[in-house]
C-alpha atoms as a PDB file:
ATOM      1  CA  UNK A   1       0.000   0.000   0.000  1.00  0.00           C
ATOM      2  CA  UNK A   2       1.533   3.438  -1.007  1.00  0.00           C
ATOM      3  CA  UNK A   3       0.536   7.023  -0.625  1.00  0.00           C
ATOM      4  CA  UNK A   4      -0.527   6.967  -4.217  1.00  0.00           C
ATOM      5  CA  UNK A   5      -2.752   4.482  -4.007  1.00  0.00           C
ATOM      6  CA  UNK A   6      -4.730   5.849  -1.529  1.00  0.00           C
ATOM      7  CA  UNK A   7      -5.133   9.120  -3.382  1.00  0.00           C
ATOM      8  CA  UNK A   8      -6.289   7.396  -6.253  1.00  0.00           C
ATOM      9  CA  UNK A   9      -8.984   5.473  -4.663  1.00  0.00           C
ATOM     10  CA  UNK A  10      -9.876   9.273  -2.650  1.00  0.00           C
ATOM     11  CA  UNK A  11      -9.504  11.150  -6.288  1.00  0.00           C
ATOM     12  CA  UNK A  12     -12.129   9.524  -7.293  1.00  0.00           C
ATOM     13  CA  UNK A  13     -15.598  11.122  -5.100  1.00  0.00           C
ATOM     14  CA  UNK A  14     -13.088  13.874  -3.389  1.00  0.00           C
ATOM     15  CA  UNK A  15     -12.752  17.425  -4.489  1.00  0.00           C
ATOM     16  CA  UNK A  16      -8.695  18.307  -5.292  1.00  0.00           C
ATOM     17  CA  UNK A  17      -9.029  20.952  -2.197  1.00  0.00           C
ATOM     18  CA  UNK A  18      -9.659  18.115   0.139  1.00  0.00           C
ATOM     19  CA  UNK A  19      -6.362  15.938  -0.826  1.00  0.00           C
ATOM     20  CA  UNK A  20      -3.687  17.937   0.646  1.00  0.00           C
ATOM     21  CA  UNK A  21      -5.759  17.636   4.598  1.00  0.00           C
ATOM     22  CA  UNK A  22      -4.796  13.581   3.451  1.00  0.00           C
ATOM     23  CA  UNK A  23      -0.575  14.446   1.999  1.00  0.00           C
ATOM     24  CA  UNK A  24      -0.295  15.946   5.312  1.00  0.00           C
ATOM     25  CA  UNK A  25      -1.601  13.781   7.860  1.00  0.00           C
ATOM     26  CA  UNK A  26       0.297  10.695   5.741  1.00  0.00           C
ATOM     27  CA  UNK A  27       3.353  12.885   6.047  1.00  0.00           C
ATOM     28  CA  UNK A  28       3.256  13.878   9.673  1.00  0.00           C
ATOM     29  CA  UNK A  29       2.273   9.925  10.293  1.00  0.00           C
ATOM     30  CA  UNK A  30       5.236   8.622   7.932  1.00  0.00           C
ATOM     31  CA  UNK A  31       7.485  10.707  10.388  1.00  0.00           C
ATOM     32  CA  UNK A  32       6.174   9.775  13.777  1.00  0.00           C
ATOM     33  CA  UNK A  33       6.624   6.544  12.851  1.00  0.00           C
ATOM     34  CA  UNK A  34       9.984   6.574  10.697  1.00  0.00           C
ATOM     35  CA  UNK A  35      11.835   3.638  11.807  1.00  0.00           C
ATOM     36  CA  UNK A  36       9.117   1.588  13.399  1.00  0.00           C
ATOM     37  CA  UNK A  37       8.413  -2.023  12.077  1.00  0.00           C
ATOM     38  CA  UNK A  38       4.812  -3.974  12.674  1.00  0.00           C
ATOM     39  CA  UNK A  39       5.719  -7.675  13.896  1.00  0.00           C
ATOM     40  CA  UNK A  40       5.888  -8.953  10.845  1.00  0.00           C
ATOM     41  CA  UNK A  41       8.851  -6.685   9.627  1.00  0.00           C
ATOM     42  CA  UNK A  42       5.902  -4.329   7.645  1.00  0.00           C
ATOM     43  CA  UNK A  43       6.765  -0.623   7.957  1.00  0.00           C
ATOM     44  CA  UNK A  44       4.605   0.727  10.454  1.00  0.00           C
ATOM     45  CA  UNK A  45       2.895   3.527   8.494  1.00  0.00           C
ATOM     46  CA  UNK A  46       1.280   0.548   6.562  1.00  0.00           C
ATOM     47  CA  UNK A  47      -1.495  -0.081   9.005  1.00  0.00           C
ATOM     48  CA  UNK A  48      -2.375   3.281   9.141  1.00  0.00           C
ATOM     49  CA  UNK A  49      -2.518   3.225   5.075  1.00  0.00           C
ATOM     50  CA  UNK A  50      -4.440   0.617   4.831  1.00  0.00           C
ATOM     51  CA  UNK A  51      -7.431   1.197   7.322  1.00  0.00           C
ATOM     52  CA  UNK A  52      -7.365   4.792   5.255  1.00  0.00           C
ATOM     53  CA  UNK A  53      -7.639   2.856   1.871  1.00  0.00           C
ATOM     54  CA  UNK A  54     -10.661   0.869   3.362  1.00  0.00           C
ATOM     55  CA  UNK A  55     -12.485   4.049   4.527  1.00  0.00           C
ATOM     56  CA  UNK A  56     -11.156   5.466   1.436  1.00  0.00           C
ATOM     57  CA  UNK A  57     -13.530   2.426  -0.337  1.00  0.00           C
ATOM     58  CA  UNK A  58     -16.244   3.332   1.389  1.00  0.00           C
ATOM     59  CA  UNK A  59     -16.222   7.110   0.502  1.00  0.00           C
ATOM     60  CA  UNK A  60     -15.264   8.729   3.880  1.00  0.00           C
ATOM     61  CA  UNK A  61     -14.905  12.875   3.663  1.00  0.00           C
ATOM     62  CA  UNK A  62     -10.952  13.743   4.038  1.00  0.00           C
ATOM     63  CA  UNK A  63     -11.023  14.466   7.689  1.00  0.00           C
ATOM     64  CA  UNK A  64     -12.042  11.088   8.119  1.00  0.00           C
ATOM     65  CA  UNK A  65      -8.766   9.802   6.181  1.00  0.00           C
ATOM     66  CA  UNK A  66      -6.782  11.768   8.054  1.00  0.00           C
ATOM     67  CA  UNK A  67      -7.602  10.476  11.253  1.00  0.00           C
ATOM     68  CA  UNK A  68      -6.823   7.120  10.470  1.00  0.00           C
ATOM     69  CA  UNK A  69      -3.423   7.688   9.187  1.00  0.00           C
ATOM     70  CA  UNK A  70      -3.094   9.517  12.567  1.00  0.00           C
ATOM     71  CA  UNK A  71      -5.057   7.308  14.676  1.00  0.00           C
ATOM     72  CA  UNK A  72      -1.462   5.498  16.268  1.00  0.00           C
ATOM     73  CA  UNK A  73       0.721   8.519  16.131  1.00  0.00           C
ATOM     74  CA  UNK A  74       2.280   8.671  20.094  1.00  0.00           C
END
């Protein structure tokens, strides 16, 4: 799962004004968790990715996406 990807699947239902709330908050999370591995050697920031992408699928607004790439940030 990349940063791309998830703008793709939000480009699709959200206005281009709404993206860069989603750049951010995946580039403040990317940098809290710089460094941190998920048990099964995954980069951390891919949990956070993918539960975005998911809500992403279902059309959340861009405030929504943002909080779940921040949702484990310390």
């Amino acid at each position: 799962m990349s940063l791309a990807e998830l703008l793709e699947k939000a480009k699709e239902y959200l206005p281009p004004e709404k993206l860069p709330l989603v750049e951010d908050a995946y580039a403040f999370a990317a940098k809290a968790h710089e460094g941190q591995v998920r048990k099964s050697g995954d980069a951390y920031i891919e949990h956070p990715l993918q539960v975005a992408f998911i809500l992403a699928e279902q059309h959340f607004d861009a405030s929504t996406l943002a909080a779940a790439l921040l949702h484990d940030v310390p």
